[in-house]
Protein backbone atom coordinates (compact mmCIF):
# COMPACT_ATOMS: atom_id res chain seq x y z
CA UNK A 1 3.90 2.65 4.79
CA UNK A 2 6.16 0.20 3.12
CA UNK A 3 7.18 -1.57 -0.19
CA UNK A 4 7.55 -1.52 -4.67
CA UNK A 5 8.70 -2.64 -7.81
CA UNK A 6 10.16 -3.92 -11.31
CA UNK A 7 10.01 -4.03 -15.67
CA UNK A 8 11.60 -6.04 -18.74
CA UNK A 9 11.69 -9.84 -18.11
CA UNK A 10 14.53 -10.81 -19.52
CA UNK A 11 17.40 -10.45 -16.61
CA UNK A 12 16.66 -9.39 -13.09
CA UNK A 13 19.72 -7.05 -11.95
CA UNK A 14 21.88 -7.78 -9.04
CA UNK A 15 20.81 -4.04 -7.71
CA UNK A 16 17.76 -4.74 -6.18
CA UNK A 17 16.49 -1.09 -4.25
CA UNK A 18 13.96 -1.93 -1.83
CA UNK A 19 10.81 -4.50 -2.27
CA UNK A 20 9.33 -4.07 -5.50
CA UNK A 21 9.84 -2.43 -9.27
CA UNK A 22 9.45 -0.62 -12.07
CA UNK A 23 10.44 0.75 -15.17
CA UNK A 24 13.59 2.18 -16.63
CA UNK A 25 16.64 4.26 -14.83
CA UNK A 26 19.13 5.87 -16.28
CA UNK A 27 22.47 4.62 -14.28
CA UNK A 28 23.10 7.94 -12.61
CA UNK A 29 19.20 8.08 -11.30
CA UNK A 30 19.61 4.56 -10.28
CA UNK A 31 22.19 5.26 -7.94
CA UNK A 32 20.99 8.67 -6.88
CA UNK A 33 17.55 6.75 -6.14
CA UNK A 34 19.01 3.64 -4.64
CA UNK A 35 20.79 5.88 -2.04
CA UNK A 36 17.20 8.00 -1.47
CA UNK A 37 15.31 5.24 -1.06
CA UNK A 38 17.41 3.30 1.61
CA UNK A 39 17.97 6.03 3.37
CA UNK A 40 13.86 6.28 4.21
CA UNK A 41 13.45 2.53 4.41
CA UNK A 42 11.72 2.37 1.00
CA UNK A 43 11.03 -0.48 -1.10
CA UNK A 44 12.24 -0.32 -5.15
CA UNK A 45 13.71 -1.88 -7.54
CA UNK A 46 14.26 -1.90 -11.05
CA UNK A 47 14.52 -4.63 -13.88
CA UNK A 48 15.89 -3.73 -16.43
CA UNK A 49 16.51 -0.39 -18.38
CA UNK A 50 16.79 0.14 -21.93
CA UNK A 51 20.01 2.58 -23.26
CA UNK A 52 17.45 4.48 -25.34
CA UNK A 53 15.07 5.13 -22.67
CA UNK A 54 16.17 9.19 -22.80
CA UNK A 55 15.35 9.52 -26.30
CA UNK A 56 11.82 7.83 -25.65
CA UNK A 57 10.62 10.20 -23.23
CA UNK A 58 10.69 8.27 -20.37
CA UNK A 59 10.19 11.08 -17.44
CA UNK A 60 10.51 10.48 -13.82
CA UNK A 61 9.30 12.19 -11.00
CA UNK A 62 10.09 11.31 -7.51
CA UNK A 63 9.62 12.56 -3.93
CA UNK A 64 8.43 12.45 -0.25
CA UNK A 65 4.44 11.85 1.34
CA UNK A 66 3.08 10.54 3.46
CA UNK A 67 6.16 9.37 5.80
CA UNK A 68 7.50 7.55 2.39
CA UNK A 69 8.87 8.49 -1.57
CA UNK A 70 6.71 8.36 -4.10
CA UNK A 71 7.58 8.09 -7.94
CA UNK A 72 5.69 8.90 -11.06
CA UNK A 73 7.13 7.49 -14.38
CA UNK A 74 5.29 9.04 -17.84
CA UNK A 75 6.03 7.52 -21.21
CA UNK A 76 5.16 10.50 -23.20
CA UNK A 77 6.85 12.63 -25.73
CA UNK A 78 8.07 15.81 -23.51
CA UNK A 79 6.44 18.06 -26.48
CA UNK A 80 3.10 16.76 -24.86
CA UNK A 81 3.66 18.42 -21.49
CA UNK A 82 5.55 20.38 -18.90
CA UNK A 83 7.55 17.93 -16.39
CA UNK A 84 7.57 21.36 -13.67
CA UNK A 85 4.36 21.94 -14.06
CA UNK A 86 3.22 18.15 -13.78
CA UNK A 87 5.62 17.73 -10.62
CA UNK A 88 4.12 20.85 -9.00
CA UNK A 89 0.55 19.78 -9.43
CA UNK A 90 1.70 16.19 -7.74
CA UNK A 91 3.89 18.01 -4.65
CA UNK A 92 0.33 20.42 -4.13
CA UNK A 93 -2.23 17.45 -4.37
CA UNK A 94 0.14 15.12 -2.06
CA UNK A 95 0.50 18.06 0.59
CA UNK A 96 -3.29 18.40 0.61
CA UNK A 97 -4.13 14.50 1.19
CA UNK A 98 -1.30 14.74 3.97
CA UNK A 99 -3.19 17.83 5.53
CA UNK A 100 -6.15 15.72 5.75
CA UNK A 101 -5.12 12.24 6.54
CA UNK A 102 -2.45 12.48 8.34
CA UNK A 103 -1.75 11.77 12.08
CA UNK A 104 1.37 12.89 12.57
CA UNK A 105 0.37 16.76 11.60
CA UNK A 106 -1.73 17.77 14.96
CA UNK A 107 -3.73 20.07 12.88
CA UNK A 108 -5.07 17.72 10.37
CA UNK A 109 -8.74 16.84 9.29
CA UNK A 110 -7.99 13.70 10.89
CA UNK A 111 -6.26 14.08 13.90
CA UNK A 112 -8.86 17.12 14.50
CA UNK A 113 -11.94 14.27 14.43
CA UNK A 114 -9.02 11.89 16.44
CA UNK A 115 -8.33 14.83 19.24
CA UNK A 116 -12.22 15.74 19.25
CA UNK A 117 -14.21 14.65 22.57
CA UNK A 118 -17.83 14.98 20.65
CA UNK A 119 -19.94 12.36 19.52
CA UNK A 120 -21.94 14.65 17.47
CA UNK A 121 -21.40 15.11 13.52
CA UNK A 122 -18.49 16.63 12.40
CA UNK A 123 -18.79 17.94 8.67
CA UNK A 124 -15.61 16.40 7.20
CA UNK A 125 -13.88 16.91 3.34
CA UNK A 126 -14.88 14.97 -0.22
CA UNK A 127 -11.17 12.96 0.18
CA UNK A 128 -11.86 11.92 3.51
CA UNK A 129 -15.16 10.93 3.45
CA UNK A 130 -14.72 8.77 0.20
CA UNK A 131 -11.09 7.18 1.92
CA UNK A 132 -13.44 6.15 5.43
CA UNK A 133 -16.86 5.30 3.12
CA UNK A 134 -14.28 2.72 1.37
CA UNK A 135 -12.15 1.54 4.77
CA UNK A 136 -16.06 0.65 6.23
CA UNK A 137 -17.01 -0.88 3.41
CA UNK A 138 -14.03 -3.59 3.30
CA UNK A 139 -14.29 -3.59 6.97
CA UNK A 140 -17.78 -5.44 6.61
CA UNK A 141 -16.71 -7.24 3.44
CA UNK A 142 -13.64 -8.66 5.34
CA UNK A 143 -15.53 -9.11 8.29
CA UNK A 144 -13.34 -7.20 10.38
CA UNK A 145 -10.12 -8.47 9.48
CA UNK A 146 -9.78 -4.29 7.63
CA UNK A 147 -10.26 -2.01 10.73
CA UNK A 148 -8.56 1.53 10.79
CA UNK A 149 -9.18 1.70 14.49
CA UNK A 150 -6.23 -0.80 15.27
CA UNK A 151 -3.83 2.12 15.52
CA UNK A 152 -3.24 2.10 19.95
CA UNK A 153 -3.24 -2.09 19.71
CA UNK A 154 -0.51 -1.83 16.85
CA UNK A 155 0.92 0.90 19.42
CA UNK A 156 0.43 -1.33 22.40
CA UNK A 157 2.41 -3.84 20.22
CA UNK A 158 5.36 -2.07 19.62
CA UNK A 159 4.55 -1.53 16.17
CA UNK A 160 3.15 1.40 15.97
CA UNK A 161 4.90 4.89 15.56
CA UNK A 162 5.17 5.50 19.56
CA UNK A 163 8.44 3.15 19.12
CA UNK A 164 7.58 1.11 22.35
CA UNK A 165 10.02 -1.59 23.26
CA UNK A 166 8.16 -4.75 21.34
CA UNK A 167 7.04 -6.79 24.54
CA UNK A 168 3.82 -9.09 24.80
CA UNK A 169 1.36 -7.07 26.76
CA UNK A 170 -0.85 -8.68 28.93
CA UNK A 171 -4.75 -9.57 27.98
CA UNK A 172 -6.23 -7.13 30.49
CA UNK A 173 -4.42 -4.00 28.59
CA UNK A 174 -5.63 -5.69 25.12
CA UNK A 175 -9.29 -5.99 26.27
CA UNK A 176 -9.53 -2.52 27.30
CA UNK A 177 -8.46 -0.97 23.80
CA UNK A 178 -10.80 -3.29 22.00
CA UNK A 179 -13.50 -2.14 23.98
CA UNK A 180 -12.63 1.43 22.37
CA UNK A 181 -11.88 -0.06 18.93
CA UNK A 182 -13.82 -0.82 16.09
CA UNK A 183 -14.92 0.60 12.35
CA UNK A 184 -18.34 -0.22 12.69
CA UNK A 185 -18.22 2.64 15.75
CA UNK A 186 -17.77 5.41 12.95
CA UNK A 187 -21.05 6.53 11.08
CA UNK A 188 -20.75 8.70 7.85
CA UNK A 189 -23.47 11.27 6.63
CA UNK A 190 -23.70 11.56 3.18
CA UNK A 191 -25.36 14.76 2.62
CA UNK A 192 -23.70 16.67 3.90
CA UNK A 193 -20.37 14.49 4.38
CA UNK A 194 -20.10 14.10 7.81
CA UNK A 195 -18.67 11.58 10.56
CA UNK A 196 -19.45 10.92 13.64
CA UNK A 197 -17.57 8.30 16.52
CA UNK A 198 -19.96 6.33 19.01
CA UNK A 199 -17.11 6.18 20.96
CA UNK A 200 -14.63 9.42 22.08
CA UNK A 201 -11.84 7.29 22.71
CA UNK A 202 -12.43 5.88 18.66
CA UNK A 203 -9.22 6.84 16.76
CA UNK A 204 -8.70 6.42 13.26
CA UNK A 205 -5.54 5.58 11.14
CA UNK A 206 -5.83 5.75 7.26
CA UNK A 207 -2.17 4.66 6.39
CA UNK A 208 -3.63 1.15 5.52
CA UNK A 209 -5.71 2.90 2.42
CA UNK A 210 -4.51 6.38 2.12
CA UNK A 211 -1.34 6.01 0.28
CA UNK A 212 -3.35 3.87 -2.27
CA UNK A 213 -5.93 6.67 -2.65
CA UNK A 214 -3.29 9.14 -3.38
CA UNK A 215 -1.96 6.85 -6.10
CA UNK A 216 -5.48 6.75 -7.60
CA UNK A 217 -6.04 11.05 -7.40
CA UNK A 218 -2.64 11.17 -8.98
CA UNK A 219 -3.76 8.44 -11.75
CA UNK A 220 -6.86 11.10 -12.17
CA UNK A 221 -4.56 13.98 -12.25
CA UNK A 222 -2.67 12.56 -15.37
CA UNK A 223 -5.33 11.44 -17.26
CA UNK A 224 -8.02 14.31 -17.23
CA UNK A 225 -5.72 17.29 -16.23
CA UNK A 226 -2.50 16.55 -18.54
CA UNK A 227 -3.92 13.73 -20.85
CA UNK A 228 -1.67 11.33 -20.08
CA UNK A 229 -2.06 8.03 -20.81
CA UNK A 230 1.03 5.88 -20.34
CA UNK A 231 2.69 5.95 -16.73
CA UNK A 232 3.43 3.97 -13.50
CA UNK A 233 2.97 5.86 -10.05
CA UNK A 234 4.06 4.27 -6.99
CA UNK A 235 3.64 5.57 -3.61
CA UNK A 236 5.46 3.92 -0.63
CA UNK A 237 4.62 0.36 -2.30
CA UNK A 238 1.04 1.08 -3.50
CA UNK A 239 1.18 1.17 -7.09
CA UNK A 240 -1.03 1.78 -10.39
CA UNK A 241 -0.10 1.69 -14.06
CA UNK A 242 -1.43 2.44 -17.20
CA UNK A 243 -0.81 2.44 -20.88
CA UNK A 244 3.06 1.20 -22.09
CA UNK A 245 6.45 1.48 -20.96
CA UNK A 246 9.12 2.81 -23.35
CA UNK A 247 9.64 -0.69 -24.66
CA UNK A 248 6.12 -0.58 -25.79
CA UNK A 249 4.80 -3.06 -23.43
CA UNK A 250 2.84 -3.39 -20.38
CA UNK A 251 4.92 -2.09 -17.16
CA UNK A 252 6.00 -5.05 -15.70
CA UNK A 253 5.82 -4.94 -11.98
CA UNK A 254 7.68 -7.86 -9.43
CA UNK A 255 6.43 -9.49 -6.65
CA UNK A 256 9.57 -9.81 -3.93
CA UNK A 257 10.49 -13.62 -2.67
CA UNK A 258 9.92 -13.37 1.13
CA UNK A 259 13.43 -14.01 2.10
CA UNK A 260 14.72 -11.77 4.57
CA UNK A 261 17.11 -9.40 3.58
CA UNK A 262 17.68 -10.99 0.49
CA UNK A 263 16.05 -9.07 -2.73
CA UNK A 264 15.27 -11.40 -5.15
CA UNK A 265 12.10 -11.78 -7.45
CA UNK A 266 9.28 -14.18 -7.07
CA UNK A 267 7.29 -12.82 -10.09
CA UNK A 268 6.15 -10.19 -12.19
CA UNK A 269 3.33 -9.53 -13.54
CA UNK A 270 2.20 -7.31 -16.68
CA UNK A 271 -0.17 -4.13 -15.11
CA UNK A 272 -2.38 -2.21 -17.33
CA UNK A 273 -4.85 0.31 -16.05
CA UNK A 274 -4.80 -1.86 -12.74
CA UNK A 275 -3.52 -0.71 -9.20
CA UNK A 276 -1.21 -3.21 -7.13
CA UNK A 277 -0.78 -3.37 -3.46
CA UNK A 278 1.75 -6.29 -1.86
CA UNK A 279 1.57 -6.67 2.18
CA UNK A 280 4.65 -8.80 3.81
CA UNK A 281 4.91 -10.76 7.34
CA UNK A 282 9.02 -11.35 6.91
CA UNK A 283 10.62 -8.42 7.95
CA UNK A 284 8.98 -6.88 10.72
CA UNK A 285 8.50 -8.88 13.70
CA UNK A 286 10.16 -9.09 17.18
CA UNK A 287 10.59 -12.43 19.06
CA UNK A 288 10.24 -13.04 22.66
CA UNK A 289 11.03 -16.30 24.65
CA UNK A 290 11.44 -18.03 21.44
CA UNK A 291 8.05 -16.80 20.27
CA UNK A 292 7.54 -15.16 16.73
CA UNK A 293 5.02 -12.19 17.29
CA UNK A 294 4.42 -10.73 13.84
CA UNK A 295 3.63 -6.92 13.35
CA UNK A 296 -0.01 -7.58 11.94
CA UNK A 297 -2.64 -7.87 14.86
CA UNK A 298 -5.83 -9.19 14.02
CA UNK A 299 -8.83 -6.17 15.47
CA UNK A 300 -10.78 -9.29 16.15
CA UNK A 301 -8.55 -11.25 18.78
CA UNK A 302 -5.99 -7.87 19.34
CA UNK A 303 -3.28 -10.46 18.94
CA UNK A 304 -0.67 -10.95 15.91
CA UNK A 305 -1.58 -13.16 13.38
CA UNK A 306 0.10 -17.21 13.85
CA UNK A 307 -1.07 -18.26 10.43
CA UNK A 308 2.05 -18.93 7.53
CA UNK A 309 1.03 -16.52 5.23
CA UNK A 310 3.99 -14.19 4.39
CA UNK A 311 3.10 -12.35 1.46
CA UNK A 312 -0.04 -11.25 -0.42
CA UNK A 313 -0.54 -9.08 -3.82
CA UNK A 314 -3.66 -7.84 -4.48
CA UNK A 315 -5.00 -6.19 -8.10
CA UNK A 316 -7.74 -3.84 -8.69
CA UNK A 317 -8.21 -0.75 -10.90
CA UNK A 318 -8.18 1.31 -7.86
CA UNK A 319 -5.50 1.19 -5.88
CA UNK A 320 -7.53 2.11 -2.69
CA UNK A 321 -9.31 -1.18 -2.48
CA UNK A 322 -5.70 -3.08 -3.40
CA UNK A 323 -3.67 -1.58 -0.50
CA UNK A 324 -6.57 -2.30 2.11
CA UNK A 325 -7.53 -5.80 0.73
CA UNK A 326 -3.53 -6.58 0.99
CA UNK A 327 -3.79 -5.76 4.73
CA UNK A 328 -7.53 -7.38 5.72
CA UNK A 329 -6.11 -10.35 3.36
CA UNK A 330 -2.77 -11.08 5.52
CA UNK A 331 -4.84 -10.62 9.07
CA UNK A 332 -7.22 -13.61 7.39
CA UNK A 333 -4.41 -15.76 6.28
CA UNK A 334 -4.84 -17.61 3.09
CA UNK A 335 -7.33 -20.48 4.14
CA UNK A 336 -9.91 -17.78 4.87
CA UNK A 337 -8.98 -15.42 2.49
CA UNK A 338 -8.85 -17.47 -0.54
CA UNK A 339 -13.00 -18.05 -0.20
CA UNK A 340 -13.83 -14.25 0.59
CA UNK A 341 -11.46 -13.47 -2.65
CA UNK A 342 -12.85 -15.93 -4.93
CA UNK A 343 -16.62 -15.05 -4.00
CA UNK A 344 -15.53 -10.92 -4.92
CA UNK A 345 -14.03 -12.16 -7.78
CA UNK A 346 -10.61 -10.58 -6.66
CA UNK A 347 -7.30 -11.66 -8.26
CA UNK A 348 -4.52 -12.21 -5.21
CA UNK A 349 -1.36 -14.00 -4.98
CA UNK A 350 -0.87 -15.48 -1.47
CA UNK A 351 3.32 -16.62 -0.72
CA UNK A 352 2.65 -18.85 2.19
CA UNK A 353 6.00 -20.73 4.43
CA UNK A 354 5.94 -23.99 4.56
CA UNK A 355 8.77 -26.64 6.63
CA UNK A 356 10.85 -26.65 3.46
CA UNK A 357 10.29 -23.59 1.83
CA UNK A 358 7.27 -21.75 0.46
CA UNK A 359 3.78 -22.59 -1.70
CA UNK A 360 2.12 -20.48 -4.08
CA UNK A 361 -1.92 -19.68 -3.62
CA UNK A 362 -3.91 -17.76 -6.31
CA UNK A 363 -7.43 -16.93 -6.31
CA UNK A 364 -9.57 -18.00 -9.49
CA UNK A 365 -9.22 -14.66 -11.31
CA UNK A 366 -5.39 -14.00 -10.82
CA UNK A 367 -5.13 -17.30 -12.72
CA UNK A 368 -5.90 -14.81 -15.99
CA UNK A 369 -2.52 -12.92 -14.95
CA UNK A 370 -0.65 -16.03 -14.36
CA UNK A 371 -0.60 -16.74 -17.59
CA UNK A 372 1.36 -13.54 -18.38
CA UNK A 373 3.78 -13.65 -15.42
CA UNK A 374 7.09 -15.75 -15.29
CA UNK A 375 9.34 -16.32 -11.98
């Protein structure tokens, strides 16, 4: 659960909060937010904010799911709607996605199906059922590189939430959970909704898609519930955005450089009525005997990835399909991915390290964004 954002184009800000953007702060929120957001190992950051943002009616929510903040910006007069009442509706939907997709809760949906020892159908919720239907379906699509049964390799890594000291385990430990692994073990029933694992020892990790889904039910929320229009919503990285900011353009959203701990901007881009998802290689890593091991393992090989590809953005109007493409696209590397992207017709932005720096790849139909992006 990682990274976010930025908005006006004309100066980038010293202040860079964790890895991505959005919209206008006032300078006391900023700070407040800044502080918040480090403290959880977010990723934020903000361009630029206009002195009248106040008086436009620029409101912003934030908070805590799914092991990260989210935050929900609405460029609306306040006559429109009630900001407690909006905020409460987000807080209950957020805590009911959590009760289902979680694994760190022992008693939720998912970690019920993960704990069960049956291979006979379970009947299972709308949510989770459309979040797995959609994980399968970019599992085959990506052919394999997408699996959300990766969770005890990542583990086995030293990745994973078990905090394991980061060592290279052997191939005999490897073999054995790939034998156990695998999406195309899990078969959904669609009337009734229902799941069912070939495999007991099958166990299933959403946070590669779930924090995009949220984004999406909370995109629903403001549209048909409260008849909202214009906002950005960003949930641990995973971002959609509709309508205009208070400057009466597109939110503009940036795309970090890969540089460390540095916080810089490689571009933004304008986002309307499209969901953004960014997946990074630079940060998280561990090195052994002069080896870089990087924190995405392919399901295929149950090794980390050796390609250069360090960064990948991914757009589509749901945010579900961005935030798993970003993580199937950075197991595939760029060479790979940039024919599966361009046959979907999916606009990505691939960073990729070079011996004397770094190269930019985009596929045929983020060419159309390009022209309304500047670094």
């Amino acid at each position: 659960m990682t990274e976010l954002k930025k908005s006006r184009v004309t100066e980038i800000p010293t202040l860079m909060i964790p890895h991505w953007v959005t919209n206008c702060l006032s300078s006391k929120l900023l700070i407040n937010t800044a502080i918040s957001l480090v403290m959880i190992a977010s990723i934020f950051s903000v361009v630029s904010c206009d002195n009248n943002s106040r008086k436009s009616g620029l409101l912003t929510l934030n908070g805590f799911t799914m092991g990260t903040s989210y935050t929900v910006k609405i460029n609306e007069p306040r006559s429109k709607f009630d900001p407690l009442q909006i905020k409460k509706s987000i807080d209950t939907l957020l805590d009911d996605l959590n009760a289902k997709m979680s694994t760190y809760l022992p008693d939720s949906e998912l970690s019920r199906i993960n704990q069960s020892r049956s291979t006979e159908w379970l009947n299972i919720s709308d949510d989770l059922y459309e979040v797995i239907k959609q994980a399968v379906n970019i599992y085959n699509l990506s052919e394999g590189a997408f699996d959300i049964t990766i969770g005890p390799l990542v583990n086995l890594w030293g990745f994973g939430p078990d905090k394991k000291p980061a060592s290279v385990p052997d191939d005999r430990q490897i073999q054995i959970l790939l034998n156990t692994m695998g999406t195309n073990k899990i078969h959904l029933n669609d009337f009734p909704k229902a799941i069912k694992k070939e495999d007991i020892d099958v166990y299933i990790d959403l946070s590669g898609i779930a924090k995009g889904y949220a984004v999406d039910r909370i995109a629903d929320l403001l549209q048909y519930q409260f008849s909202i229009n214009n906002f950005m919503i960003e949930i641990g990285g995973e971002i959609r955005a509709k309508g205009i900011n208070p400057d009466k353009q597109s939110w503009r959203i940036g795309i970090e450089k890969p540089v460390g701990q540095q916080r810089s901007v490689e571009r933004i881009i304008n986002l309307d009525n499209t969901g953004m998802a960014t997946s990074g290689d630079y940060r998280n890593y561990f090195v052994d005997n002069g080896i870089h091991y990087s924190h995405f393992i392919d399901p295929r090989t149950g090794k980390p990835v050796t390609h250069p590809l360090v960064s990948v953005t991914v757009l589509h109007s749901e945010s579900m399909i961005a935030d798993a493409w970003a993580t199937a696209l950075q197991v595939l590397g760029h060479e790979k991915g940039i024919n599966l992207v361009n046959k979907f017709n999916l606009p990505v932005f691939f960073i990729i390290k070079t011996h004397d720096g770094y190269d930019e790849v985009m596929s045929d139909s983020f060419r159309q964004y390009n022209d309304r992006t500047r670094n």
